[in-house]
Protein backbone atom coordinates (compact mmCIF):
# COMPACT_ATOMS: atom_id res chain seq x y z
CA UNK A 1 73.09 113.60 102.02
CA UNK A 2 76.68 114.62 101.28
CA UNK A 3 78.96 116.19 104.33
CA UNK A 4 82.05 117.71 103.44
CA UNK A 5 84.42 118.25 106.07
CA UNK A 6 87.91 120.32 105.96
CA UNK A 7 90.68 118.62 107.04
CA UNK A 8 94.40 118.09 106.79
CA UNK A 9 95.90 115.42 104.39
CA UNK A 10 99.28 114.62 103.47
CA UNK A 11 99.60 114.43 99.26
CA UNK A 12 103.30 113.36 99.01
CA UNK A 13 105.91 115.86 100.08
CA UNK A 14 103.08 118.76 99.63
CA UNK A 15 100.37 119.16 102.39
CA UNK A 16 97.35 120.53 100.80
CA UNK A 17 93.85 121.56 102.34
CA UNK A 18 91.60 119.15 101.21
CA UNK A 19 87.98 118.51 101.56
CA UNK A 20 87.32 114.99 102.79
CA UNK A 21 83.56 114.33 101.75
CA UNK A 22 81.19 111.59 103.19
CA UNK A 23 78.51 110.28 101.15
CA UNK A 24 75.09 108.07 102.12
CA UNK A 25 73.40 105.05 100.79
CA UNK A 26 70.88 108.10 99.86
CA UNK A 27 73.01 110.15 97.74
CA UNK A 28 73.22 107.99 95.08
CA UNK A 29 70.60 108.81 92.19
CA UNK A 30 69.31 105.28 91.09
CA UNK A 31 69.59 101.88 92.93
CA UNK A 32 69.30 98.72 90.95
CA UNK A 33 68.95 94.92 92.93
CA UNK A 34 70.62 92.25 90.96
CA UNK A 35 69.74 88.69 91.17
CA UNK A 36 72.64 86.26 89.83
CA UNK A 37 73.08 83.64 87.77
CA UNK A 38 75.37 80.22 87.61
CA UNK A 39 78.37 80.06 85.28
CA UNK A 40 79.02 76.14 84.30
CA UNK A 41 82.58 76.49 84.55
CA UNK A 42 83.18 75.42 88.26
CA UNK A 43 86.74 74.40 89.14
CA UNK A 44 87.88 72.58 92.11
CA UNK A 45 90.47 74.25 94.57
CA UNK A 46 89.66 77.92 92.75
CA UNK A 47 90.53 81.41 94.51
CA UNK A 48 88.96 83.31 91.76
CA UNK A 49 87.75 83.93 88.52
CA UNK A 50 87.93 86.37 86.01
CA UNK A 51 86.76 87.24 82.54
CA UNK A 52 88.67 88.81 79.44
CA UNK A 53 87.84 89.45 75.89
CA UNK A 54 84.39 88.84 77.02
CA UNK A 55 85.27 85.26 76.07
CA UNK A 56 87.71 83.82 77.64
CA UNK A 57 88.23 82.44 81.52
CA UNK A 58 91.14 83.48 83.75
CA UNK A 59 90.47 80.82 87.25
CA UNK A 60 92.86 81.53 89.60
CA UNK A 61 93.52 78.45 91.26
CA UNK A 62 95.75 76.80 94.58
CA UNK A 63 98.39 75.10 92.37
CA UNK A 64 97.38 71.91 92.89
CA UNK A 65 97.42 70.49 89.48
CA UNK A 66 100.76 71.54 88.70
CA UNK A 67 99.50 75.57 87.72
CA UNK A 68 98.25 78.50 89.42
CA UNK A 69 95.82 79.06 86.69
CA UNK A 70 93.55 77.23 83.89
CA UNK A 71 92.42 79.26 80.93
CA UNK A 72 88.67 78.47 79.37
CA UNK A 73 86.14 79.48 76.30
CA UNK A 74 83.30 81.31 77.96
CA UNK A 75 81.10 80.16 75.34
CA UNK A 76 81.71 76.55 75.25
CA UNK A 77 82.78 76.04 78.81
CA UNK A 78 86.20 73.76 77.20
CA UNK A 79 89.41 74.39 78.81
CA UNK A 80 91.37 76.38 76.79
CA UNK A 81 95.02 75.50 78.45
CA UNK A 82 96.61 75.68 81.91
CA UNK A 83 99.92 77.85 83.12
CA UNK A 84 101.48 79.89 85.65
CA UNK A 85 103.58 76.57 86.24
CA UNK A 86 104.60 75.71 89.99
CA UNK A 87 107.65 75.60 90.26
CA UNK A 88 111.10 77.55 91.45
CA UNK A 89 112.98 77.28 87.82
CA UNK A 90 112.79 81.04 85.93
CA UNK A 91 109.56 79.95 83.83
CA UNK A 92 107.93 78.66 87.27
CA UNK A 93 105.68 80.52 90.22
CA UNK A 94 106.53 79.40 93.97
CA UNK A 95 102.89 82.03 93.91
CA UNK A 96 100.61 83.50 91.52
CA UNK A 97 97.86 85.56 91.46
CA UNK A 98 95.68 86.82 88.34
CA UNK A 99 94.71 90.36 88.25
CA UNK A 100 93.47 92.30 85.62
CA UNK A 101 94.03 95.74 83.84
CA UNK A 102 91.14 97.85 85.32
CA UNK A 103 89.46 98.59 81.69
CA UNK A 104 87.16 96.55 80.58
CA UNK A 105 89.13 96.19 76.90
CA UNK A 106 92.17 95.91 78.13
CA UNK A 107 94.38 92.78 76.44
CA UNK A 108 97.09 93.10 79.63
CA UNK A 109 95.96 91.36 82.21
CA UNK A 110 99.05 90.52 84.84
CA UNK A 111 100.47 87.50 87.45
CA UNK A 112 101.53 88.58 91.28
CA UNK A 113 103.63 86.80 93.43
CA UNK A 114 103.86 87.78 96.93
CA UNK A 115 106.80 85.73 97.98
CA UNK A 116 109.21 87.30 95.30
CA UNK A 117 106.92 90.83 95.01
CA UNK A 118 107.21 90.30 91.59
CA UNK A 119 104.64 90.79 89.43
CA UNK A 120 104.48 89.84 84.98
CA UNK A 121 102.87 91.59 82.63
CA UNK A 122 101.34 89.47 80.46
CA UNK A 123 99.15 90.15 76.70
CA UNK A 124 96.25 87.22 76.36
CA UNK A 125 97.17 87.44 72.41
CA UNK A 126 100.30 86.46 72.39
CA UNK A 127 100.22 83.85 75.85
CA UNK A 128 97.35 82.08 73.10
CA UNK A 129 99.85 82.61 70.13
CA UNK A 130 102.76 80.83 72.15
CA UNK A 131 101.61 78.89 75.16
CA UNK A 132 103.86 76.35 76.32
CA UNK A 133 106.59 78.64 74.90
CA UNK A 134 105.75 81.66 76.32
CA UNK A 135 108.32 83.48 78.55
CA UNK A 136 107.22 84.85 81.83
CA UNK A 137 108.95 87.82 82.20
CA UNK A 138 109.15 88.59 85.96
CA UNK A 139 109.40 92.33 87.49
CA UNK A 140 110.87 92.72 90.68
CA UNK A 141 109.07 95.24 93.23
CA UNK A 142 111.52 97.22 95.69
CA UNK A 143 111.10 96.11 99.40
CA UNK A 144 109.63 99.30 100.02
CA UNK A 145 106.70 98.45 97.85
CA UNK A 146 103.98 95.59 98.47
CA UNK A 147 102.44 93.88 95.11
CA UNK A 148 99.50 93.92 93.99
CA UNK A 149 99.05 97.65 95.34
CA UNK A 150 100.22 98.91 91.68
CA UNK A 151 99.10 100.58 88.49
CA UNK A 152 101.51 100.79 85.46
CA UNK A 153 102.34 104.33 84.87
CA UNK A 154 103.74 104.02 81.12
CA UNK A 155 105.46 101.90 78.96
CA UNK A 156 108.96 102.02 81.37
CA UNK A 157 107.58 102.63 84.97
CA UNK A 158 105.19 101.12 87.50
CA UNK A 159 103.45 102.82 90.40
CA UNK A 160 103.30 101.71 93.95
CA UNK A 161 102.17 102.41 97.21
CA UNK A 162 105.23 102.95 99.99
CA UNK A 163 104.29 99.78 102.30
CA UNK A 164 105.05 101.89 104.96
CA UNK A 165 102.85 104.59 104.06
CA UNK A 166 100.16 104.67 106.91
CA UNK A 167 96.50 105.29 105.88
CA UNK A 168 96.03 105.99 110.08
CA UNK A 169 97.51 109.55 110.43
CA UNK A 170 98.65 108.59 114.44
CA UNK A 171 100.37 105.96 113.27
CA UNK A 172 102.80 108.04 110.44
CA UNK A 173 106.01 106.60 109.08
CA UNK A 174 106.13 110.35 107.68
CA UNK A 175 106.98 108.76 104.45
CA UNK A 176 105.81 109.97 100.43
CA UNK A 177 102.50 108.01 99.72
CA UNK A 178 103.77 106.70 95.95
CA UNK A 179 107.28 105.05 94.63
CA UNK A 180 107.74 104.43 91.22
CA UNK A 181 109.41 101.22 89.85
CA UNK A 182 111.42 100.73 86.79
CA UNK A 183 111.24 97.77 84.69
CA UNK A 184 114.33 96.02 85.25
CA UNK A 185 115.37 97.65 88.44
CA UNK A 186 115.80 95.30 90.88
CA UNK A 187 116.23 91.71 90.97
CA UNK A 188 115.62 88.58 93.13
CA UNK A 189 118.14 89.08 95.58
CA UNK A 190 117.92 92.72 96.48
CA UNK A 191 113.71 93.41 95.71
CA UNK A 192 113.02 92.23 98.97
CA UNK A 193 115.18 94.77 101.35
CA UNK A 194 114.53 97.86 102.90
CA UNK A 195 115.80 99.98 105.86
CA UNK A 196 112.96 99.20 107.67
CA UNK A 197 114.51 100.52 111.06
CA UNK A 198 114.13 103.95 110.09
CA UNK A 199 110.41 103.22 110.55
CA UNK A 200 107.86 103.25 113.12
CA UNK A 201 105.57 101.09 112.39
CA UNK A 202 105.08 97.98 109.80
CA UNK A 203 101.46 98.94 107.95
CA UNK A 204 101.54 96.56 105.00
CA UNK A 205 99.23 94.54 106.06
CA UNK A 206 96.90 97.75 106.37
CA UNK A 207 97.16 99.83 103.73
CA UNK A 208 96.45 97.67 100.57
CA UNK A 209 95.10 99.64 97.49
CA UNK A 210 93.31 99.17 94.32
CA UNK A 211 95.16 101.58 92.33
CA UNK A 212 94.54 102.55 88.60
CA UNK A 213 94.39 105.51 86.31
CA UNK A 214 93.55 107.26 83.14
CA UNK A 215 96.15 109.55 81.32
CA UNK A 216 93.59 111.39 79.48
CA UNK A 217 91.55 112.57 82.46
CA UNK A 218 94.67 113.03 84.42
CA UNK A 219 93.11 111.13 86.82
CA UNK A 220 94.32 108.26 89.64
CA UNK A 221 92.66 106.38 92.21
CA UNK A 222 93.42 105.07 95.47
CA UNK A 223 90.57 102.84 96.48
CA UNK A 224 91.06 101.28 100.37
CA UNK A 225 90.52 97.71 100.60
CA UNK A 226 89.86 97.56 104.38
CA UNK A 227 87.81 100.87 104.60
CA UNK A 228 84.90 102.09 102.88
CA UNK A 229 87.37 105.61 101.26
CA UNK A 230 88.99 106.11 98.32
CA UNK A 231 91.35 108.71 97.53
CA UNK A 232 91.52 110.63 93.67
CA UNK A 233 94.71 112.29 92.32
CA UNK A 234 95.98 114.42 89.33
CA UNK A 235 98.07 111.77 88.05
CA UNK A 236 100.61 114.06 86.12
CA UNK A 237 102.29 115.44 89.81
CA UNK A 238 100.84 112.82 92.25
CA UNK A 239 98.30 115.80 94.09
CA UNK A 240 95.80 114.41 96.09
CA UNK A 241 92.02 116.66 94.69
CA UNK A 242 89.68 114.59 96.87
CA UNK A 243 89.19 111.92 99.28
CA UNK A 244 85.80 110.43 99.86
CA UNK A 245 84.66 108.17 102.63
CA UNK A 246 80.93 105.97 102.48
CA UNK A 247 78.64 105.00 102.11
CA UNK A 248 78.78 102.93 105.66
CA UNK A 249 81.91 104.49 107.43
CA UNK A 250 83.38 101.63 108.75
CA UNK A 251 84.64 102.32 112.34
CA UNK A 252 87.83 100.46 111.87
CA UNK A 253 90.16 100.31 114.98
CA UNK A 254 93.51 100.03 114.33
CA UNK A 255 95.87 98.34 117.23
CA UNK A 256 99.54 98.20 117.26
CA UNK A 257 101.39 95.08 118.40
CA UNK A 258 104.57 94.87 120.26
CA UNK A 259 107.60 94.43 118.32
CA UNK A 260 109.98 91.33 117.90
CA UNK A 261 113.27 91.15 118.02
CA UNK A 262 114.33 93.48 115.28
CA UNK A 263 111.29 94.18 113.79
CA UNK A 264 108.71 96.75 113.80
CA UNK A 265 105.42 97.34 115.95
CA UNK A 266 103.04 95.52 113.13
CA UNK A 267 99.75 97.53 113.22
CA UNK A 268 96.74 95.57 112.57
CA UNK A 269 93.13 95.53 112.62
CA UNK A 270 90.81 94.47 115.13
CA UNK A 271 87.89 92.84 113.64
CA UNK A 272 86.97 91.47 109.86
CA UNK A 273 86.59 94.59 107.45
CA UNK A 274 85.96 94.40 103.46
CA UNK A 275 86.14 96.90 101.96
CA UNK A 276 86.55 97.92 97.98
CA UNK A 277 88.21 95.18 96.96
CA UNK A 278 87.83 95.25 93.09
CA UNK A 279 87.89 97.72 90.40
CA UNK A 280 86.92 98.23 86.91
CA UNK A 281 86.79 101.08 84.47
CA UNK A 282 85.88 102.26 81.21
CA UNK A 283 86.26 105.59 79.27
CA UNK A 284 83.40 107.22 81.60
CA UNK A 285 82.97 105.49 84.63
CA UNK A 286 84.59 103.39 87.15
CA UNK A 287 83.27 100.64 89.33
CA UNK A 288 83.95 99.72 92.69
CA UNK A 289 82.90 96.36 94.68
CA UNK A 290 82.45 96.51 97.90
CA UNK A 291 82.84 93.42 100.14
CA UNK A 292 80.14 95.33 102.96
CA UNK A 293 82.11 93.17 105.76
CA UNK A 294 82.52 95.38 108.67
CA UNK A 295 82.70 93.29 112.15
CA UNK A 296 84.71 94.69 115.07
CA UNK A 297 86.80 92.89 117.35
CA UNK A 298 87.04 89.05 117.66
CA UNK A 299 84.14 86.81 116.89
CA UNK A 300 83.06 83.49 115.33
CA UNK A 301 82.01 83.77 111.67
CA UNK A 302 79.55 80.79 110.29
CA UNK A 303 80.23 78.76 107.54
CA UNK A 304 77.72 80.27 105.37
CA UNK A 305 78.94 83.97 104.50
CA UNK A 306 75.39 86.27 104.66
CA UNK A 307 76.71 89.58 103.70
CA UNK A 308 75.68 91.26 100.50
CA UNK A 309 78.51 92.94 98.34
CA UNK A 310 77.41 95.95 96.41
CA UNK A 311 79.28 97.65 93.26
CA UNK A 312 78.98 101.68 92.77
CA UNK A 313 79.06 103.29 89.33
CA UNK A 314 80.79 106.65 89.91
CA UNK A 315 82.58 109.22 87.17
CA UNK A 316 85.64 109.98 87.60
CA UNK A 317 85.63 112.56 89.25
CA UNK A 318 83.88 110.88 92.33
CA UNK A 319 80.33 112.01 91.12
CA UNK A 320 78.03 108.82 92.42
CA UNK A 321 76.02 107.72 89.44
CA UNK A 322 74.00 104.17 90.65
CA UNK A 323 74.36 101.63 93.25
CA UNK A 324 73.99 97.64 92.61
CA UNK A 325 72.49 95.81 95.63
CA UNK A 326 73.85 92.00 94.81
CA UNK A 327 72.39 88.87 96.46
CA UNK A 328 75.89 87.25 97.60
CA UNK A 329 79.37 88.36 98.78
CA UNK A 330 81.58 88.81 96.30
CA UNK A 331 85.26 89.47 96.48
CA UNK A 332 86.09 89.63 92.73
CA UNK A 333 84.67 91.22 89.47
CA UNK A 334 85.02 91.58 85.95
CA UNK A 335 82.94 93.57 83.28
CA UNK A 336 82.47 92.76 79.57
CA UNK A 337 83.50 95.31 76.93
CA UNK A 338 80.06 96.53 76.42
CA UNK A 339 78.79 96.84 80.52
CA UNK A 340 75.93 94.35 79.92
CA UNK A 341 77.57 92.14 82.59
CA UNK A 342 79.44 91.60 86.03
CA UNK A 343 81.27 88.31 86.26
CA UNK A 344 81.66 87.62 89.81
CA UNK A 345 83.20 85.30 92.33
CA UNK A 346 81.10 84.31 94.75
CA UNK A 347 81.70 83.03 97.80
CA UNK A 348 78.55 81.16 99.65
CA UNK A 349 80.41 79.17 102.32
CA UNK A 350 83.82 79.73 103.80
CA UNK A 351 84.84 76.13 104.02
CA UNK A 352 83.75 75.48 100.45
CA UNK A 353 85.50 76.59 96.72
CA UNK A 354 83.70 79.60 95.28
CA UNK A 355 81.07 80.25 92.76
CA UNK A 356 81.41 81.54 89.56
CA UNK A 357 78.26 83.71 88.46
CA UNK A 358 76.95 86.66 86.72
CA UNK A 359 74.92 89.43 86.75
CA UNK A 360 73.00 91.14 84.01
CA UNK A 361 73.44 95.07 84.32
């Protein structure tokens, strides 16, 4: 059963009065168990993989071969092309990441680094129109922002989360939740700096988000990926309507470190917590995995991982619509363009590469 709960939350430089609701495992209105089944595209040395176009195969890989990521044909399993070079000349990655627009027809899908906090924005049409010609054009984040918590705002602007921004209210920077970045605004040599004396506490190892939005709902999210909360806004003016916390309430303790020389206390967390870690939405709904890791304090995890992710259905305005129960921990998820399907990442054994899989909706 729902509990709502009046408290006091900081929206950026306007405190509001905002109900902070908990939901159960009960509260959601249908429950479906989902069994799933073995992609044949299985790449050595993978991190993750991810579908777009409903046919084509974004593997995020280690860099071994020469690229961060191999491209292949859902359909016919054939690798389509790699790239993402490694390398430190301007058309090179030192890192890189795959992450994708959060709808589920979206063209855009976009590369990370987090050495440079740069981040390209990249259209699958034209990288398959181009390929080995194709320029990478990289965006440099401020060093007061942390990639890959961003959403793109409009054609000109990102948004980010302040990596100081604390998510634990006794541990406040007193700092503005969101920063917006410019295309083109910083470079290389200056993305990477901030007064971070004027500071606290370091929390960027705390307080990633999934973050994405929909202009026409006015709506943006905020979903926690090492809590089981996630925050909604009016996107227009950046007001926080409603933060919701469940369905298991992690108990996360939070400790903070001493500082080194010149740095700040870094905050972490003591124990292994996932939680939403992936995000997808269409016109209606959005989905949200959870990882459904939640072990406090130090402790020796087997090889074999045994916890069960599950992915929620809400709308978006938080109402819970149905709960998938999946048979595997999964850390990354895609959808097709007509939600028949979750392509998943799997991951059976920690010492081992991942599974690719699906699961029929």
């Amino acid at each position: 059963m729902r509990r709502i709960l009046l408290v006091f939350l900081v929206s950026c430089k306007n405190s509001e009065n905002i109900e902070l609701s908990y939901f159960e495992l009960e509260d959601f209105p249908r429950t479906k168990y989902c069994t799933s089944k073995s992609i044949s595209i299985q790449v050595a040395n993978s991190l993750s993989y991810h579908v777009l176009h409903d046919s084509l195969v974004l593997v995020t890989t280690r860099g071994n071969g020469g690229y961060f990521v191999e491209m292949y044909n859902l359909n016919s399993k054939q690798k389509i092309m790699d790239f993402a070079q490694k390398g430190l000349n301007a058309n090179q990655f030192s890192h890189a990441r795959v992450v994708l627009d959060e709808t589920n027809v979206s063209s855009i899908f976009y590369l990370y680094n987090v050495i440079t906090n740069s981040i390209v924005e990249i259209n699958i049409d034209s990288l398959l129109k181009y390929e080995d010609s194709y320029s990478f054009k990289k965006i440099y984040f401020s060093g007061y922002t942390n990639v890959p918590s961003f959403c793109k705002y409009d054609e000109t602007r990102y948004l980010a989360q302040n990596k100081y921004y604390s998510i634990v209210k006794d541990l406040d920077n007193d700092v503005d939740r969101f920063l917006f970045v410019k295309k083109n605004e910083f470079d290389i040599t200056n993305s990477t700096y901030s007064k971070s004396w004027e500071y606290k506490y370091y929390l960027s190892n705390i307080n990633k988000v999934i973050m994405f939005s929909d202009s026409t709902k006015n709506r943006l999210w905020c979903v926690l990926d090492g809590e089981d909360r996630f925050d909604i806004y009016k996107r227009d003016d950046l007001s926080l309507l409603k933060s919701y916390s469940g369905p298991y309430h992690y108990d996360v303790e939070y400790v903070v470190g001493e500082a080194g020389r010149g740095s700040l206390p870094l905050v972490v967390r003591n124990g292994v917590y996932s939680g939403y870690s992936a995000a997808v939405t269409t016109d209606s709904c959005v989905y949200l995995l959870l990882g459904n890791q939640n072990y406090k304090g130090k402790r020796e995890l087997p090889d074999r991982v045994l916890d069960k992710s599950e992915i929620y259905k809400l709308s978006w305005e938080g109402e819970l619509l149905c709960r998938y129960i999946l048979d595997s921990y999964v850390y990354a998820f895609s959808m097709d363009s007509e939600g028949k399907y979750f392509y998943c990442t799997v991951k059976e054994n920690r010492q081992l590469d991942p599974k690719f899989v699906y699961y029929e909706l």
